[in-house]
N, C-alpha and C. Protein backbone atom coordinates (compact mmCIF):
# COMPACT_ATOMS: atom_id res chain seq x y z
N UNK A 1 6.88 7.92 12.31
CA UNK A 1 6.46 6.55 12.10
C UNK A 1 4.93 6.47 12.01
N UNK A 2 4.37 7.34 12.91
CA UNK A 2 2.96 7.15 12.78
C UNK A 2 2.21 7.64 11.38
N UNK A 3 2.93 8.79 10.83
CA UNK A 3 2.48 9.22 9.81
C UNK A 3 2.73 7.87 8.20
N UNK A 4 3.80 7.29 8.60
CA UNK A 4 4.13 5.98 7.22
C UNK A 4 3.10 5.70 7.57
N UNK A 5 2.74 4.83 8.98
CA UNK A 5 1.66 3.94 9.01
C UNK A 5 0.45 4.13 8.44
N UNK A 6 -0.09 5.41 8.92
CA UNK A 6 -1.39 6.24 8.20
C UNK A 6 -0.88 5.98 6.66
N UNK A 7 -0.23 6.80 6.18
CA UNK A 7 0.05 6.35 4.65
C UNK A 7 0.14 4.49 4.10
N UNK A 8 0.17 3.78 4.41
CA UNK A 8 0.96 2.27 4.48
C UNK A 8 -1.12 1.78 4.76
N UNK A 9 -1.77 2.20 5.52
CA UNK A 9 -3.18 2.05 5.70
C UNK A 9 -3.93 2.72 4.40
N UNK A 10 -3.64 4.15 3.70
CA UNK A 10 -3.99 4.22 2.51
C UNK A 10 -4.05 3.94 1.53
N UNK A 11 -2.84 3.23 1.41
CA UNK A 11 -2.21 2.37 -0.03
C UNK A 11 -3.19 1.07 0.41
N UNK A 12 -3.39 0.43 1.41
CA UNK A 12 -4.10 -0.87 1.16
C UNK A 12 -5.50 -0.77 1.06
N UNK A 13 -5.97 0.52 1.70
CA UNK A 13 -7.80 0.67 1.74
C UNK A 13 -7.71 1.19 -0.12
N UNK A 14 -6.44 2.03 -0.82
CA UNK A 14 -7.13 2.14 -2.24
C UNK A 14 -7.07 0.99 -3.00
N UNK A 15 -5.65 0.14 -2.52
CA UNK A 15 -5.65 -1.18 -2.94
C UNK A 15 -7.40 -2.22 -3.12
N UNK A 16 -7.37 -2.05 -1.99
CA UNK A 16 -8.84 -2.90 -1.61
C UNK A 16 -9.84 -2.83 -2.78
N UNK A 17 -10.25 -1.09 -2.76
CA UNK A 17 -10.69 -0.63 -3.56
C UNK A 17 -11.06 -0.95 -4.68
N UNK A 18 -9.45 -0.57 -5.78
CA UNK A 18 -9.39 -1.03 -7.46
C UNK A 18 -9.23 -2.35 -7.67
N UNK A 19 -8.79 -3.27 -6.21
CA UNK A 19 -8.91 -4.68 -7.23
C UNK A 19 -10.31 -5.41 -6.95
N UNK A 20 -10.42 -4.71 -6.02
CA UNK A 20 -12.11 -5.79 -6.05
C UNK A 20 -12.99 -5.18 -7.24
N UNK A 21 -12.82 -4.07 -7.60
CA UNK A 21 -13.39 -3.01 -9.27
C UNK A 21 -13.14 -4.21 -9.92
N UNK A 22 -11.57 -4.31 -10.17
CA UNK A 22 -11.16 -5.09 -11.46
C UNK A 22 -11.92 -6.80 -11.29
N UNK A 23 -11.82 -6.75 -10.19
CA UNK A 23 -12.00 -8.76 -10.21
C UNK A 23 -13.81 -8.59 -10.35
N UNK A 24 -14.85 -7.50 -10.07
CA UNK A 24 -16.09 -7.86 -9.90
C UNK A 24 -16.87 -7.13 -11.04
N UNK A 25 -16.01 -6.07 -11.63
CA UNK A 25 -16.28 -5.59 -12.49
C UNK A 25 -15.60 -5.74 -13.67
N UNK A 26 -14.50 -6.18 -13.98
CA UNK A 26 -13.23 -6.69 -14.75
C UNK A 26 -13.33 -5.13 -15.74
N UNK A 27 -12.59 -4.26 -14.98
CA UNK A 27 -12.46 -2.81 -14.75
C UNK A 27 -11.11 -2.91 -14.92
N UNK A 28 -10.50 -2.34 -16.21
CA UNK A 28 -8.94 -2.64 -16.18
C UNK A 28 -8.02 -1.66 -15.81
N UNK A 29 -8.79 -0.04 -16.24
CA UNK A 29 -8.39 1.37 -15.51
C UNK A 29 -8.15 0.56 -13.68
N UNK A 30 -9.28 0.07 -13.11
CA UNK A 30 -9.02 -0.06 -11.55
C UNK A 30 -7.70 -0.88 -11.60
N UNK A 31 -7.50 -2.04 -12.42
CA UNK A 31 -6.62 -2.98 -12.11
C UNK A 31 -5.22 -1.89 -12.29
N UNK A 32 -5.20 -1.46 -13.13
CA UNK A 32 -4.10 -0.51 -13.14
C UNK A 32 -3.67 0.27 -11.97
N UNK A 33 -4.16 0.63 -11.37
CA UNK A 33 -4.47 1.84 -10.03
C UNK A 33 -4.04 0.93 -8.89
N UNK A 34 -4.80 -0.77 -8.71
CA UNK A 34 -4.49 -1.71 -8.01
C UNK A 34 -2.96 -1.81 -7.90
N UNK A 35 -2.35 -2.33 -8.99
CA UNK A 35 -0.95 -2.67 -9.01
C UNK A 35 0.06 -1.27 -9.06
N UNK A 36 -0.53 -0.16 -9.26
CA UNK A 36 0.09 1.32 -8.55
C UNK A 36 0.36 1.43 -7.24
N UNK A 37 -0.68 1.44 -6.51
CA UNK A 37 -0.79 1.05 -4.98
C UNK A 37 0.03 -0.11 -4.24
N UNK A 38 -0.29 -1.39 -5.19
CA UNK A 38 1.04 -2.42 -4.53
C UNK A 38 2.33 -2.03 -4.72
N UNK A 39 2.43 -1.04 -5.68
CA UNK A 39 4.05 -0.86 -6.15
C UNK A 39 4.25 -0.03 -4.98
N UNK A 40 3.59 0.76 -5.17
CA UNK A 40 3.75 2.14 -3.65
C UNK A 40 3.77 1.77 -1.90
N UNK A 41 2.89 0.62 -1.97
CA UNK A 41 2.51 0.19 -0.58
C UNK A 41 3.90 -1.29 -0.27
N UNK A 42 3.89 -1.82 -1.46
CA UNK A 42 6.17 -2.47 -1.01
C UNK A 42 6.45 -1.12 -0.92
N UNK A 43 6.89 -0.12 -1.31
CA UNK A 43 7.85 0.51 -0.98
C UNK A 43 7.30 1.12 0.44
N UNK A 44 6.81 1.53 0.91
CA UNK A 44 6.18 1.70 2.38
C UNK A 44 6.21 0.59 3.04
N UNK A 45 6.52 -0.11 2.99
CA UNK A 45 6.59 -1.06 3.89
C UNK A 45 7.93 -1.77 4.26
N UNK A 46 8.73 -1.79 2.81
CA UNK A 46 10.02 -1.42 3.01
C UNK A 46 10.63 -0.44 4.03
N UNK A 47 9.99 0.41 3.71
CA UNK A 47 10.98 2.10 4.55
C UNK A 47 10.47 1.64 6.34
N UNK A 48 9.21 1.21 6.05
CA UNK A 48 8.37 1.07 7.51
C UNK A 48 9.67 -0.19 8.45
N UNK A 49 9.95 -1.18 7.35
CA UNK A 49 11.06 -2.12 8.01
C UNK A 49 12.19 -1.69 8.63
N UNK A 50 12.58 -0.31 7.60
CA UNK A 50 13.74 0.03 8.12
C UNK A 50 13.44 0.77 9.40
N UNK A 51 12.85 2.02 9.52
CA UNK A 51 12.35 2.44 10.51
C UNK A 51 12.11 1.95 11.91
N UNK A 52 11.13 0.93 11.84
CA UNK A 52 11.08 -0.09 12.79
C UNK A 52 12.49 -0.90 13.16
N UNK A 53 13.53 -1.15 12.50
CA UNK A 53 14.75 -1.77 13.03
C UNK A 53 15.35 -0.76 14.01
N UNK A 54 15.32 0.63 13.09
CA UNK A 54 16.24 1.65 13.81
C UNK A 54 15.92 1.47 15.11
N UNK A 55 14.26 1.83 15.17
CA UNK A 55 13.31 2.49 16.65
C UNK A 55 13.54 1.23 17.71
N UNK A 56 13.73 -0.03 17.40
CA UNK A 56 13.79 -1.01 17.96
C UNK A 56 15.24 -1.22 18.62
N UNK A 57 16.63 -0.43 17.98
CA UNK A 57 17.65 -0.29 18.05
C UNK A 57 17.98 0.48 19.43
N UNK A 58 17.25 1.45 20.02
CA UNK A 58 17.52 1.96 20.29
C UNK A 58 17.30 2.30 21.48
């Protein structure tokens, strides 16, 4: 679990990253990379839900 989290903290610091590129620089390579990261960081956060139900289960 600790290791999603570390990952789930990467996806939002690169997030951070490419969209403030795209919105201050209107950088469309970053915006691309941005909405990579959101696609990746739902799915981590998904798995992180499930995880957390189990650990809470138990």
């Amino acid at each position: 679990m600790k290791n999603l989290v570390e990952q789930i903290n990467e996806q939002i610091a690169a997030f951070q990253v490419n969209a403030a590129a795209q919105v201050e620089k209107n950088n469309k390579a970053a915006g691309t990379r941005a909405r990579k990261a959101a696609l990746e960081l739902s799915k981590l956060l998904k798995e992180f839900r499930k995880v957390s139900v189990s650990e809470a289960k138990k």
